[in-house]
N, C-alpha and C. Protein backbone atom coordinates (compact mmCIF):
# COMPACT_ATOMS: atom_id res chain seq x y z
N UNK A 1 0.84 -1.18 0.00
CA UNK A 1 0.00 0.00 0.00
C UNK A 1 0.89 1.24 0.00
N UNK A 2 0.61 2.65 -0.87
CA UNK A 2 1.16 3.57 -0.81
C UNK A 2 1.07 4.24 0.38
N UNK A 3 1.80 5.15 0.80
CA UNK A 3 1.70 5.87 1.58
C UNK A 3 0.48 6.72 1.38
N UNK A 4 -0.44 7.43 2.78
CA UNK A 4 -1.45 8.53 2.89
C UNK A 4 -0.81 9.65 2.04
N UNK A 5 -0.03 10.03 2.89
CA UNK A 5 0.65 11.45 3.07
C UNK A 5 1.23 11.72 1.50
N UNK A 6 2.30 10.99 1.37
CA UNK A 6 3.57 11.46 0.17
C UNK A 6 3.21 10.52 -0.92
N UNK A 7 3.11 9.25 -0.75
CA UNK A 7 2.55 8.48 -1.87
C UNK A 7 3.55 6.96 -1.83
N UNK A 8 4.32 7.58 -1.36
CA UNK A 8 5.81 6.77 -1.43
C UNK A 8 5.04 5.33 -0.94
N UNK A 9 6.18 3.93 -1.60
CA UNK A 9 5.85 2.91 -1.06
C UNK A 9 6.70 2.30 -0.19
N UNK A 10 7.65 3.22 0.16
CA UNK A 10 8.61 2.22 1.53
C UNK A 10 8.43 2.51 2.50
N UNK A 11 7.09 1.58 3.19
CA UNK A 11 6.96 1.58 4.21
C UNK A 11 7.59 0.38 4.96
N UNK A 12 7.42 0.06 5.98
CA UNK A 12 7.46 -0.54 6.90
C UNK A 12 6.67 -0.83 8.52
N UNK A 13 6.24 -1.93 8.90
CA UNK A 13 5.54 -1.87 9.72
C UNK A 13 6.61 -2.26 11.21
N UNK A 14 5.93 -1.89 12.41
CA UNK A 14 6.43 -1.95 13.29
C UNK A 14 5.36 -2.50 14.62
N UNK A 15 6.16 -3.00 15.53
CA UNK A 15 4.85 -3.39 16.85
C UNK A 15 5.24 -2.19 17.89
N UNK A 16 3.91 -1.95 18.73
CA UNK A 16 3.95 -0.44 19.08
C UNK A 16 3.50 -0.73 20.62
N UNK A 17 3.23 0.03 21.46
CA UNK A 17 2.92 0.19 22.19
C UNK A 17 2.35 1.52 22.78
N UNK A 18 1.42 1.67 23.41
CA UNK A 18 1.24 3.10 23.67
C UNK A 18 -0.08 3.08 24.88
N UNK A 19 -0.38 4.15 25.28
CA UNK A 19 -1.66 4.50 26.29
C UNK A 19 -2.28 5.33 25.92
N UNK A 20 -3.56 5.12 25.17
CA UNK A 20 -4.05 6.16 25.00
C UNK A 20 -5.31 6.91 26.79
N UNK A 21 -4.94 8.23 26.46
CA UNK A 21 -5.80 9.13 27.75
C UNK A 21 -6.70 9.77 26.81
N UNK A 22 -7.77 9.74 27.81
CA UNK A 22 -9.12 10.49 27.95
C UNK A 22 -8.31 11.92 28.38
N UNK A 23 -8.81 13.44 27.67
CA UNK A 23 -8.59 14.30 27.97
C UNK A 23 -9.26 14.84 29.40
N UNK A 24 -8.56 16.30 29.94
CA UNK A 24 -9.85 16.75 30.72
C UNK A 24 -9.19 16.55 32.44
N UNK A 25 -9.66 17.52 32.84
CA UNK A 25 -9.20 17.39 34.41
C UNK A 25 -10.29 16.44 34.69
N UNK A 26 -11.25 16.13 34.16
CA UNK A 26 -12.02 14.77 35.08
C UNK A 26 -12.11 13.39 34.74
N UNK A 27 -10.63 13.26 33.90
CA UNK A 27 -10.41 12.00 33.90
C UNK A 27 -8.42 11.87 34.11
N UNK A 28 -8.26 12.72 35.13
CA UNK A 28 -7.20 13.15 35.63
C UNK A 28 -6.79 11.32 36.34
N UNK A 29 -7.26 10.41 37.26
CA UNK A 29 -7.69 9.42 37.92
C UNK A 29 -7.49 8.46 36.92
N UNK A 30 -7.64 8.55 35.88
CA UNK A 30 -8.13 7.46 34.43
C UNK A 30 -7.24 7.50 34.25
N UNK A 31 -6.94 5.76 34.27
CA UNK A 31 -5.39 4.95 33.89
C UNK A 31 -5.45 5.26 32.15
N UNK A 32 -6.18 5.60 31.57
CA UNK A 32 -5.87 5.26 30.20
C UNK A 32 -5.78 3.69 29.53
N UNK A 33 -6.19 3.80 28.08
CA UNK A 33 -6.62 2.04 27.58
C UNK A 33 -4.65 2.04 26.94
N UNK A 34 -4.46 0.67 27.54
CA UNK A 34 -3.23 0.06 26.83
C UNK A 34 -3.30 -0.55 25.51
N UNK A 35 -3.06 0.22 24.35
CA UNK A 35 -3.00 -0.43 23.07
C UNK A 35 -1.68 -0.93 22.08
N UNK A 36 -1.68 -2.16 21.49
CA UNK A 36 -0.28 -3.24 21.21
C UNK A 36 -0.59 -3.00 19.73
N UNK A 37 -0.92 -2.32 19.02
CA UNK A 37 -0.99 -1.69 17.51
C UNK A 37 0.00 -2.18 16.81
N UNK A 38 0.14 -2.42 15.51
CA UNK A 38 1.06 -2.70 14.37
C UNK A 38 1.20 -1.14 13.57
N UNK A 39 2.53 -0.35 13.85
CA UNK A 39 2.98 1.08 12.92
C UNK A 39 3.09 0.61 12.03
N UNK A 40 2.47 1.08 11.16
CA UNK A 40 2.52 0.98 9.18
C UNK A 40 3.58 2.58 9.00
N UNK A 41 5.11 2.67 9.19
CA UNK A 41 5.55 3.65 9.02
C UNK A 41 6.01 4.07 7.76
N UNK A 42 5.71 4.82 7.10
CA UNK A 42 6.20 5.68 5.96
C UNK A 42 7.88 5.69 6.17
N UNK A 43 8.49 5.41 5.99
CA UNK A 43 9.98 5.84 5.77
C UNK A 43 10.96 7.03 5.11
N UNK A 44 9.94 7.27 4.34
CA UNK A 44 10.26 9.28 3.38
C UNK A 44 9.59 10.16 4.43
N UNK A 45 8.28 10.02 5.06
CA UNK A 45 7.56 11.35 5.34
C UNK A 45 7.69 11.02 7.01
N UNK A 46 7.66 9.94 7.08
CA UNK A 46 7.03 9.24 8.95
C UNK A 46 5.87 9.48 9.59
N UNK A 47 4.79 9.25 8.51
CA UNK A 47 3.45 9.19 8.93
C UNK A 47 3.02 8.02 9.05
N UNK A 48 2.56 7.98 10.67
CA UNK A 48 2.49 6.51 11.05
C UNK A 48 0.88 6.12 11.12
N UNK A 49 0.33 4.81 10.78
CA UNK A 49 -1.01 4.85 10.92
C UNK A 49 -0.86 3.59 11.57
N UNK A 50 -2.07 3.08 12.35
CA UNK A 50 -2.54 1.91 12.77
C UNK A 50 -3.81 1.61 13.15
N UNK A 51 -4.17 0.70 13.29
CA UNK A 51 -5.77 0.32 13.99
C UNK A 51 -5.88 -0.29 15.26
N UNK A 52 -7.15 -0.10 16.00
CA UNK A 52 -6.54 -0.65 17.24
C UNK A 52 -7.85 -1.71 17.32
N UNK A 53 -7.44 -2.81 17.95
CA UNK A 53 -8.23 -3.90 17.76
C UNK A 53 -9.18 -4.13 18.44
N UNK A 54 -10.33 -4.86 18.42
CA UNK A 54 -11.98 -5.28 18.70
C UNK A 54 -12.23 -4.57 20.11
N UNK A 55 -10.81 -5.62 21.28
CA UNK A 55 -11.03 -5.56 22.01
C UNK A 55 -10.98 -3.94 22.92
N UNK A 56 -9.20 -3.48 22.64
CA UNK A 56 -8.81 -2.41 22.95
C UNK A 56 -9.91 -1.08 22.56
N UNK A 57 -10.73 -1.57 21.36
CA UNK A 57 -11.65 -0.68 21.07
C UNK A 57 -12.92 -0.60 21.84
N UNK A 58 -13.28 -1.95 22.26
CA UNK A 58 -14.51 -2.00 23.22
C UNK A 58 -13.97 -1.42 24.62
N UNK A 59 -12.33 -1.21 25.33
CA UNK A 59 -12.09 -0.49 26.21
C UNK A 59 -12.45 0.96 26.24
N UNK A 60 -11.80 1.59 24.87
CA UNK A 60 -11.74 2.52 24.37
C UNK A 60 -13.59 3.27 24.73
N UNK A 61 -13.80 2.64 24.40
CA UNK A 61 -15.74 3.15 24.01
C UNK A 61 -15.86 2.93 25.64
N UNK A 62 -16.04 1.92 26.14
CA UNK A 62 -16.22 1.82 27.94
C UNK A 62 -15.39 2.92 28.43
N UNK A 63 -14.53 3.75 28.35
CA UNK A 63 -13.93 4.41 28.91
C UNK A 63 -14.78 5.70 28.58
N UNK A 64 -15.12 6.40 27.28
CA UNK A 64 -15.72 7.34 27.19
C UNK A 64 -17.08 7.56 27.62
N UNK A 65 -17.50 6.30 27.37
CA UNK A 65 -18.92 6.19 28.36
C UNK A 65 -19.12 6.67 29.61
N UNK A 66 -17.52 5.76 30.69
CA UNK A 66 -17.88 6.32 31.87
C UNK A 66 -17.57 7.53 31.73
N UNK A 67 -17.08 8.53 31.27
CA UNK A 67 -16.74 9.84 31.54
C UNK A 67 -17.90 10.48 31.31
N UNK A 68 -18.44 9.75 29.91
CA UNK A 68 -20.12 10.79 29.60
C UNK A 68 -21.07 10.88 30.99
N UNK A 69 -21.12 9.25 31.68
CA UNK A 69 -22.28 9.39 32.86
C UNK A 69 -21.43 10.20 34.13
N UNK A 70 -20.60 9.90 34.21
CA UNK A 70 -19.49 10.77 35.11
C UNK A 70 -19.93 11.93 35.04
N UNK A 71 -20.26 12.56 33.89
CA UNK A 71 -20.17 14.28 33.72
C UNK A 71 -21.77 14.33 33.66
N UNK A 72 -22.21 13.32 33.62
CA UNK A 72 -23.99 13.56 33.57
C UNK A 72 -24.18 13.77 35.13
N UNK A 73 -23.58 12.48 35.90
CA UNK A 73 -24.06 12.73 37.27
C UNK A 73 -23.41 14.25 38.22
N UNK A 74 -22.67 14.56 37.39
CA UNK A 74 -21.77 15.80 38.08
C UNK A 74 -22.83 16.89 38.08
């Protein structure tokens, strides 16, 4: 696959790691979801893309949820 950005095709993929956070002083407390992603890195530009999987995504969504009723009950 070409690159988004530049077009270029030397990419390379990589295994990643990262935490994504909920913004916001009221999720200051919030560990953040741990996601193990595959970097699809561009090698000319270094625009990195990835997807994050079923599960990490059903964290992802549970996490914004509680913040929505969080800020409802506030």
């Amino acid at each position: 696959m070409a690159c988004l950005l530049c077009g270029s095709t030397h990419e390379r993929e990589f295994a990643g790691e990262m935490v994504i956070h909920l913004g916001g002083l009221t999720n200051i407390d919030n560990p953040g979801v741990w996601v193990f992603p595959k970097l699809v890195t561009c090698l000319d530009c270094g625009i990195v893309r990835f997807n994050v999987s079923k599960t990490e995504l059903a964290s992802l969504v549970d996490s914004a949820s509680t913040k929505v009723r969080t800020m409802a009950a506030g």
